[in-house]
Protein backbone atom coordinates (compact mmCIF):
# COMPACT_ATOMS: atom_id res chain seq x y z
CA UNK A 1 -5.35 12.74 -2.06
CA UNK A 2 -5.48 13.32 1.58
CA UNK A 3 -2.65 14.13 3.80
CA UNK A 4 -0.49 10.98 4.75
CA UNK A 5 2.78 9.70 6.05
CA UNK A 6 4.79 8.95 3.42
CA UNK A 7 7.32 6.09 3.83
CA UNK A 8 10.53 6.61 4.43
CA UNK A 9 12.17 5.41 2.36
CA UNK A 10 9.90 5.43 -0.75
CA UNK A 11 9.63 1.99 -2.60
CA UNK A 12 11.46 1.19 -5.28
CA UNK A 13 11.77 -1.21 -7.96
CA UNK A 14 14.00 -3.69 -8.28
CA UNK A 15 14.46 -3.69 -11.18
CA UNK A 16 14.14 -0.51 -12.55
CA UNK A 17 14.63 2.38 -9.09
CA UNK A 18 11.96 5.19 -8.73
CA UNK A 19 8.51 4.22 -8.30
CA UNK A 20 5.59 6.79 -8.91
CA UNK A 21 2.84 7.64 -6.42
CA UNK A 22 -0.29 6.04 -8.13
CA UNK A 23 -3.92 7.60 -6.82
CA UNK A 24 -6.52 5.10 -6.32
CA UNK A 25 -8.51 3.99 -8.78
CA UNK A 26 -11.65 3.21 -6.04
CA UNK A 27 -12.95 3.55 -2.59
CA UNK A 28 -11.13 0.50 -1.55
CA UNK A 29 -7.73 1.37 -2.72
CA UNK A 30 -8.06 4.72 -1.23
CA UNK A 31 -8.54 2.79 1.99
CA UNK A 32 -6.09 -0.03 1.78
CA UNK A 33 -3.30 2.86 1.67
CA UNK A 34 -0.75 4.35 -0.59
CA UNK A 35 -0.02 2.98 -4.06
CA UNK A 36 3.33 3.13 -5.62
CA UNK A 37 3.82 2.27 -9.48
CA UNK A 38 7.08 1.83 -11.05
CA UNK A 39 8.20 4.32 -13.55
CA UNK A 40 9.06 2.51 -16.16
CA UNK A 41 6.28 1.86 -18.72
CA UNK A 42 7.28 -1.76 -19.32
CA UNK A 43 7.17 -2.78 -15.47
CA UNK A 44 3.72 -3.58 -13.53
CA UNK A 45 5.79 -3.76 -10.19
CA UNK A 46 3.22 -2.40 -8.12
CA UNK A 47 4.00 -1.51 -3.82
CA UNK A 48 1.00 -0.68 -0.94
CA UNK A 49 2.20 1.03 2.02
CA UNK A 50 -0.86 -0.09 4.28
CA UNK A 51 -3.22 2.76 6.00
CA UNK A 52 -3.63 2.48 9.85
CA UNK A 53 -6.90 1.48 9.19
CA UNK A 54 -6.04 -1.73 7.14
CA UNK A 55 -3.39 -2.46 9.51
CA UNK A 56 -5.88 -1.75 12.34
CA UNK A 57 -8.74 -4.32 10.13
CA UNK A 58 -5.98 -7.05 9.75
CA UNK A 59 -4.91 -7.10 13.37
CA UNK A 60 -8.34 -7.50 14.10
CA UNK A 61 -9.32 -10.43 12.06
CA UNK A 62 -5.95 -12.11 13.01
CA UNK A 63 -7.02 -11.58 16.51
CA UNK A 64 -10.72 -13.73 15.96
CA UNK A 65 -8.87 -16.27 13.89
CA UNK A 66 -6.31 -16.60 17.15
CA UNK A 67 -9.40 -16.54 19.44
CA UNK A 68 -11.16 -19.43 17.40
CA UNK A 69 -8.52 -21.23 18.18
């Protein structure tokens, strides 16, 4: 994984605290940001912290949408 900002603070579950850092499974995770996975087995809570290059992609888009206006 490559060097990144962590959040501060971390995610965590609602329900259950400490969430796990989860690698991407593909390209496009890897791209959309950091994945966090709660540690308990019997929770799917899942959280992205987005990578400035999603953000960047969104604000883009929402900027044509705004523009077709």
């Amino acid at each position: 994984m490559s060097n990144r900002l962590l959040p501060d603070p971390l995610p965590r579950c609602r329900r259950h605290g400490r969430m796990r850092l989860r690698p991407p499974g593909t390209r496009e995770q890897e791209f959309c940001g950091v994945w966090y996975r709660c540690a308990a087995p019997e929770c799917a809570a899942t959280v992205l912290v987005a990578s400035a290059g999603l953000r960047a992609q969104l604000a883009a888009q929402s900027q044509a949408c705004e523009a077709g206006r």
